[in-house]
Protein backbone atom coordinates (compact mmCIF):
# COMPACT_ATOMS: atom_id res chain seq x y z
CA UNK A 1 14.27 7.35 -8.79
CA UNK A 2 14.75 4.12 -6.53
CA UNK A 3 14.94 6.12 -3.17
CA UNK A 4 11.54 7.64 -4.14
CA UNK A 5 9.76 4.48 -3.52
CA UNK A 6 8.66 4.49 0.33
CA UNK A 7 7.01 1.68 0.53
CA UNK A 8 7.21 -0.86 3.73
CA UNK A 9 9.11 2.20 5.19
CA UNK A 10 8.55 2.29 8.45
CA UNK A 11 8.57 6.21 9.51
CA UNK A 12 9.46 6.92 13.56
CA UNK A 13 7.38 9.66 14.92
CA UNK A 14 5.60 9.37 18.40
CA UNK A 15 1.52 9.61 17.47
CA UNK A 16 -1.92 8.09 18.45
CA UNK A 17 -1.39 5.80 15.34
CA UNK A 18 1.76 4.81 15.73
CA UNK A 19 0.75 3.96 19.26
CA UNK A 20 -2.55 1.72 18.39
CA UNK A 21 -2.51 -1.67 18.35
CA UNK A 22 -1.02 -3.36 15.21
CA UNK A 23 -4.54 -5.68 15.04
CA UNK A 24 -6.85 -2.74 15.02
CA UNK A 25 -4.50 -1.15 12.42
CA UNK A 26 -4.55 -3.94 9.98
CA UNK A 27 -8.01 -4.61 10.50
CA UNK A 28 -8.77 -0.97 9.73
CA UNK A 29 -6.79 -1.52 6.24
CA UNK A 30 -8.71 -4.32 4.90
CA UNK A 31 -11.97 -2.41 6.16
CA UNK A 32 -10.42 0.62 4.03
CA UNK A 33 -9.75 -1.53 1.35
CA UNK A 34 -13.13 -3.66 1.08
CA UNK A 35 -15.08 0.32 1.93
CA UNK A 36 -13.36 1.92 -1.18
CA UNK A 37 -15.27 0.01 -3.72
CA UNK A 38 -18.71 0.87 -1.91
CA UNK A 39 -18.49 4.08 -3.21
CA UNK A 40 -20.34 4.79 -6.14
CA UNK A 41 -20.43 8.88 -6.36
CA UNK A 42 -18.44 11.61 -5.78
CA UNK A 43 -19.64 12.72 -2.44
CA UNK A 44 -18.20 9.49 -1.16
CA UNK A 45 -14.92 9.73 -2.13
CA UNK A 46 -14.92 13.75 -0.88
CA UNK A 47 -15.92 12.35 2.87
CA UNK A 48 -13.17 9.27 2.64
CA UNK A 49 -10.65 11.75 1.54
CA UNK A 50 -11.70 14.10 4.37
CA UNK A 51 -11.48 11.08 6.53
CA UNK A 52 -8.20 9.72 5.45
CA UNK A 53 -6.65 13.57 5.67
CA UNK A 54 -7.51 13.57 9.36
CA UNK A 55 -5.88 10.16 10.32
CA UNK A 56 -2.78 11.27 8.17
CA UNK A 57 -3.22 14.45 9.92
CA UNK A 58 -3.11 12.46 13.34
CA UNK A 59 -0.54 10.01 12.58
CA UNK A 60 2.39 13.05 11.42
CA UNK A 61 3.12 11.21 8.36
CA UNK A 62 4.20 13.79 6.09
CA UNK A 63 2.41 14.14 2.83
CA UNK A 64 5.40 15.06 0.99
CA UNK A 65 7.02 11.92 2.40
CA UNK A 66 3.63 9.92 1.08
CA UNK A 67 3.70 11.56 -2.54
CA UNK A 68 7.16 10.94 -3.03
CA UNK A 69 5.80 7.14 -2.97
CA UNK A 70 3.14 7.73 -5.62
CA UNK A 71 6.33 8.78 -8.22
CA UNK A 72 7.08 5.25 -9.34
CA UNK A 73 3.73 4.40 -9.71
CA UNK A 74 2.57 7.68 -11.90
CA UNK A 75 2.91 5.81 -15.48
CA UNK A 76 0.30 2.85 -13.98
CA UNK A 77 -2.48 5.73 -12.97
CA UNK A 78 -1.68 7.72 -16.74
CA UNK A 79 -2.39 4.14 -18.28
CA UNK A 80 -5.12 3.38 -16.41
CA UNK A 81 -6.82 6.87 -16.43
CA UNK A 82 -6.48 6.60 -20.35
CA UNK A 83 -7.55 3.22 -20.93
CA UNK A 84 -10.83 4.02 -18.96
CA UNK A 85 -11.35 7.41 -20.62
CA UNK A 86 -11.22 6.19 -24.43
CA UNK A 87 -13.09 2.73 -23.80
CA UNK A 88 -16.43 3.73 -22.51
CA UNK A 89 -19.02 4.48 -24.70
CA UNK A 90 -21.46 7.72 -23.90
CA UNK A 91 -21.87 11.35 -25.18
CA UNK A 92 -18.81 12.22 -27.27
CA UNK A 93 -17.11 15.21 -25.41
CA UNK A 94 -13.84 14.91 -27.71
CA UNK A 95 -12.57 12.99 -30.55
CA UNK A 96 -8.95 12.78 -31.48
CA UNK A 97 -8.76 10.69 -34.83
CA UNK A 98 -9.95 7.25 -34.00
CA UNK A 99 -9.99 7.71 -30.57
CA UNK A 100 -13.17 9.34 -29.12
CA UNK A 101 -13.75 10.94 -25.54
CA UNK A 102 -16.85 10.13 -23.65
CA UNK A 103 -18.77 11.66 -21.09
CA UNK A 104 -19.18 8.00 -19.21
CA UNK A 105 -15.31 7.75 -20.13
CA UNK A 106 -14.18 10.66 -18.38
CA UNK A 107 -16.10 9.89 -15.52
CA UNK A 108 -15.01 6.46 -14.88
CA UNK A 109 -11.45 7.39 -15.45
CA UNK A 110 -11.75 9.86 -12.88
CA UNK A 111 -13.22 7.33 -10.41
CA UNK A 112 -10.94 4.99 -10.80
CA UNK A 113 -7.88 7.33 -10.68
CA UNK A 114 -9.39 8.59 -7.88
CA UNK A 115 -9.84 4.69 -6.17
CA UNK A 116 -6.45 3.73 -6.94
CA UNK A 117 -4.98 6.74 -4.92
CA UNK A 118 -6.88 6.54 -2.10
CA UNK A 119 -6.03 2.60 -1.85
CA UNK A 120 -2.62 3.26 -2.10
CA UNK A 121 -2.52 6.21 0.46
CA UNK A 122 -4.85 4.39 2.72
CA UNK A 123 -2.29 1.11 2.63
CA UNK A 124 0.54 2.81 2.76
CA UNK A 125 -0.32 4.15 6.25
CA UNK A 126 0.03 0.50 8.09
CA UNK A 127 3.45 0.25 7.06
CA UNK A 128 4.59 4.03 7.62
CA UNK A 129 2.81 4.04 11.22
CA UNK A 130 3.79 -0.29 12.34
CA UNK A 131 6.88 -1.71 13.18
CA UNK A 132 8.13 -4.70 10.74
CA UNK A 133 7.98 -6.84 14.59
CA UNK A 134 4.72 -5.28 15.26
CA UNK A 135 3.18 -6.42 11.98
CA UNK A 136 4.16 -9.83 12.36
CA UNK A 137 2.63 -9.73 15.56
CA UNK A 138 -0.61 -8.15 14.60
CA UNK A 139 -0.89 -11.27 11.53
CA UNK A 140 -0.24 -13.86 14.14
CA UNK A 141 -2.47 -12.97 16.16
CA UNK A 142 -5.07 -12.06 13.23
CA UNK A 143 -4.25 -15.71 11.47
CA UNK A 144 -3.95 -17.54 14.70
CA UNK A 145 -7.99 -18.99 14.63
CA UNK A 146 -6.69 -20.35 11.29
CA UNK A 147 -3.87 -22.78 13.12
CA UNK A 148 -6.50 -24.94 14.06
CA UNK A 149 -7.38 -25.87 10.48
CA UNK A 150 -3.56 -26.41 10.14
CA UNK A 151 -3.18 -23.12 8.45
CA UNK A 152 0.88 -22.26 9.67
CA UNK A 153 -0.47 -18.74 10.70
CA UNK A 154 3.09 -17.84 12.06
CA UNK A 155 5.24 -18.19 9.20
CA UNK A 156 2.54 -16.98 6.90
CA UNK A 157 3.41 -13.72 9.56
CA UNK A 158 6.47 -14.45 9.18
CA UNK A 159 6.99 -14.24 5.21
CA UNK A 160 4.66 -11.56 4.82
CA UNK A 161 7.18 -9.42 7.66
CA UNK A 162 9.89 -10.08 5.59
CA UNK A 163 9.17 -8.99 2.55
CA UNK A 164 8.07 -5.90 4.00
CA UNK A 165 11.14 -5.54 5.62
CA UNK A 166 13.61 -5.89 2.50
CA UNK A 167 11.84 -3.90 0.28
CA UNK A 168 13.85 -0.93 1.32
CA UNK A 169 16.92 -3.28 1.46
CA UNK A 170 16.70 -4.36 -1.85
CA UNK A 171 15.88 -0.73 -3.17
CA UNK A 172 19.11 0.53 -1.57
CA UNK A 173 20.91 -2.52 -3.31
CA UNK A 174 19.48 -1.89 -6.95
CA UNK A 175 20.25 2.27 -5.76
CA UNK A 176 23.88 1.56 -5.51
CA UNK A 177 24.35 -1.06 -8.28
CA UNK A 178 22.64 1.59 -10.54
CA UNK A 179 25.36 4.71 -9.50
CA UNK A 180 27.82 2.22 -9.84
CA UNK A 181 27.40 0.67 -13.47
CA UNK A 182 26.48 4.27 -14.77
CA UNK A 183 29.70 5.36 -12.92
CA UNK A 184 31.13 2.61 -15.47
CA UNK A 185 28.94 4.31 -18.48
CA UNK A 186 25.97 2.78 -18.60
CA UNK A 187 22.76 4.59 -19.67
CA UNK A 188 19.43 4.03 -18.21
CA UNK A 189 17.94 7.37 -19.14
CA UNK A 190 17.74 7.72 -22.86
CA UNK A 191 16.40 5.67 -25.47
CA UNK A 192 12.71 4.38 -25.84
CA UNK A 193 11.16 2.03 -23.75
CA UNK A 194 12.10 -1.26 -25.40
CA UNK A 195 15.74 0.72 -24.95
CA UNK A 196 14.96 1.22 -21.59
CA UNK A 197 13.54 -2.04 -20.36
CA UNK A 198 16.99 -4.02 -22.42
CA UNK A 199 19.40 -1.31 -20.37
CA UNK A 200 17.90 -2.78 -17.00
CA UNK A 201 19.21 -6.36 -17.49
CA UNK A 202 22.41 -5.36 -16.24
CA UNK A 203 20.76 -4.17 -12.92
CA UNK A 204 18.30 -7.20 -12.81
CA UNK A 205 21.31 -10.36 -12.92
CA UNK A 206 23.17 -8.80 -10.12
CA UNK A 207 20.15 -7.05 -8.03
CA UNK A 208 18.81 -11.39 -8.01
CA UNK A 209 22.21 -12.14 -7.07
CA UNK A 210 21.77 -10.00 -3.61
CA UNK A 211 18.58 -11.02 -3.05
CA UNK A 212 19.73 -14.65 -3.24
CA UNK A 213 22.66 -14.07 -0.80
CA UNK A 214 20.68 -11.70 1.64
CA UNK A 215 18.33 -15.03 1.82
CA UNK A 216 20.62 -17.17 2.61
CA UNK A 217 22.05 -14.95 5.24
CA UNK A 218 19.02 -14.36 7.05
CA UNK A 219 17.97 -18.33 6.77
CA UNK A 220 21.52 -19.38 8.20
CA UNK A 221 21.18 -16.27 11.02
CA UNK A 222 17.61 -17.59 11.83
CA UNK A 223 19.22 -21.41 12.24
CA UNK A 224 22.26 -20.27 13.89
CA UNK A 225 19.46 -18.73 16.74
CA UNK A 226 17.79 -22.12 16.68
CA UNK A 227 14.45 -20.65 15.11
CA UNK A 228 11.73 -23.48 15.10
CA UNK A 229 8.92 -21.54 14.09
CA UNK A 230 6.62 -20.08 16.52
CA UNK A 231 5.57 -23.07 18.45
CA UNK A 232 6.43 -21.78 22.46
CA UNK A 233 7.72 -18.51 21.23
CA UNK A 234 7.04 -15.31 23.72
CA UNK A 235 6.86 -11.96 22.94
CA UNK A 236 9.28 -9.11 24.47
CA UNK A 237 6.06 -6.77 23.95
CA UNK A 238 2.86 -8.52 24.27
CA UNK A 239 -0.12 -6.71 22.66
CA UNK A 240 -2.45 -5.37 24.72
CA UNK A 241 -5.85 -3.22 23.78
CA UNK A 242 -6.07 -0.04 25.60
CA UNK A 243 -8.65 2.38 25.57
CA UNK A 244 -7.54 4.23 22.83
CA UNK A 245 -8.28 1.14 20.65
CA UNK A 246 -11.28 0.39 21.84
CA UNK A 247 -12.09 3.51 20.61
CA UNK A 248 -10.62 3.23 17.12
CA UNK A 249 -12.75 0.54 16.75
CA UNK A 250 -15.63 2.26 17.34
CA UNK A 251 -14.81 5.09 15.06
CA UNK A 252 -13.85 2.51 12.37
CA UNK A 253 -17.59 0.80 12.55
CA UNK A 254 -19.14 4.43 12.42
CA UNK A 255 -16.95 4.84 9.19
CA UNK A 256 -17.87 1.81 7.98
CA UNK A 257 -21.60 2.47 8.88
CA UNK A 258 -21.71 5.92 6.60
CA UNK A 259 -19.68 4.85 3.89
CA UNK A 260 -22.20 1.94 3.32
CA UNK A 261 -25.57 3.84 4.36
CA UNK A 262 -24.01 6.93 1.79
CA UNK A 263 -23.14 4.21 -0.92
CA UNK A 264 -27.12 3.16 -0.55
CA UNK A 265 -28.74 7.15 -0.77
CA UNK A 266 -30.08 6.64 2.39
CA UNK A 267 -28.26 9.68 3.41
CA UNK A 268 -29.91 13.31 2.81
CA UNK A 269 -26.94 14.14 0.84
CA UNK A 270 -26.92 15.00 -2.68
CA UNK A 271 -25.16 12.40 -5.43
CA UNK A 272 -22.49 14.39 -7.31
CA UNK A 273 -21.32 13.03 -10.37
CA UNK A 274 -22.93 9.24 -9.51
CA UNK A 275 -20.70 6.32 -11.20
């Protein structure tokens, strides 16, 4: 269950994406994430998708190893899909008891099933595709405007890096602690879900535990190499922009450009199923 969950998994393949430069990249993200809620219809989120597909396509991520990261998060989507679908008023299409099915419902539900995906998908990319060294990079350099304001852009790059970077750690850690104690008998499976949640304390006590120490570590290993923070600090690979991020950006403002002039109708393409 654990090992399913790829996020802040870096994934090593040699591609255009992996090879762009980790400012475009995150730039691109937060575009992606700001574009999403532009869309107001159907149509839209058909062309993202097509768009997205390609740069997965491009980037040899596989989509098996990008699903496999949607498994934890299943029950959120189910709860959110139903929450939308029986709280909207509109044309009954259903009812079931008390609870009644609209046509409004089942169209926002969709949408926002739909929204939460591609978000997650479209996130997930910068971290599958960008180097934990190259992401603290990119936010450095991102935040660095910011240092002037007193804004401690560096550790802010810093922090964010590392909890990228031990998510997988500290799924591996709760991974074995879990064998283990069921080795001993314990039960996480069976049982309802106030069962379920009590069953996990066991995990939780010692799982904080690591987490604790593997902190402590890493701030004595970072003192022992007489880290200051990133005043005078050089890079072993500074970041350059090459042509093939020039042109990324320019792809990424004609996205941007008919995502917003589709959002408005000011295409001549038909509205399907407008939100």
């Amino acid at each position: 269950m654990l090992r399913d969950i790829t996020l802040g998994q870096y994934y090593p393949v040699d591609s255009v994406i992996h090879r762009l430069d980790p400012r475009v990249k995150i730039i691109a993200v937060f575009t992606w994430l700001v574009l999403i809620f532009f869309i107001r219809d159907f149509t839209g989120y058909i062309f993202v998708t097509a768009v997205l597909a390609v740069v997965t396509a491009v980037s040899r991520v596989p989509v098996r190893f990008m699903a496999r990261g949607m498994r934890p998060i299943l029950f959120i989507l189910l709860f959110t899909f139903v929450i939308n679908l029986i709280t909207y008023p509109g044309t009954v299409l259903a009812r079931l008891g008390p609870v009644t099915i609209t046509d409004t419902g089942l169209q926002q539900a969709v949408f926002i099933a739909i929204r939460l995906i591609l978000l997650i998908f479209g996130t997930s990319l910068l971290t599958y595709t960008t180097k934990p060294v190259g992401l603290t990079d990119g936010f450095e350099a991102i935040l660095s405007p910011l240092s002037r304001i007193g804004v401690p852009s560096h550790e802010i790059a810093m922090m964010m890096s590392i909890a990228l970077r031990f998510i997988p750690t500290l799924l591996s850690e709760a991974d074995k602690t879990m064998k283990a104690q069921q080795a001993r008998g314990a039960d996480f499976e069976s049982g309802g879900l106030i069962h379920r949640a009590r069953s996990m304390m066991p995990l939780l006590i010692p799982l904080f535990v690591n987490a604790f120490r593997m902190a402590a570590d890493l701030a004595m290993a970072m003192e022992a190499r007489c880290y200051h923070g990133g005043k005078g600090r050089t890079r072993l690979h500074p970041m350059k922009f090459a042509a093939r991020d020039y042109a990324a950006c320019a792809l990424l403002i004609l996205f941007a450009v008919l995502v917003i002039v589709q959002s408005r109708g000011l295409l001549p393409i038909p509205q399907i199923w407008k939100l």
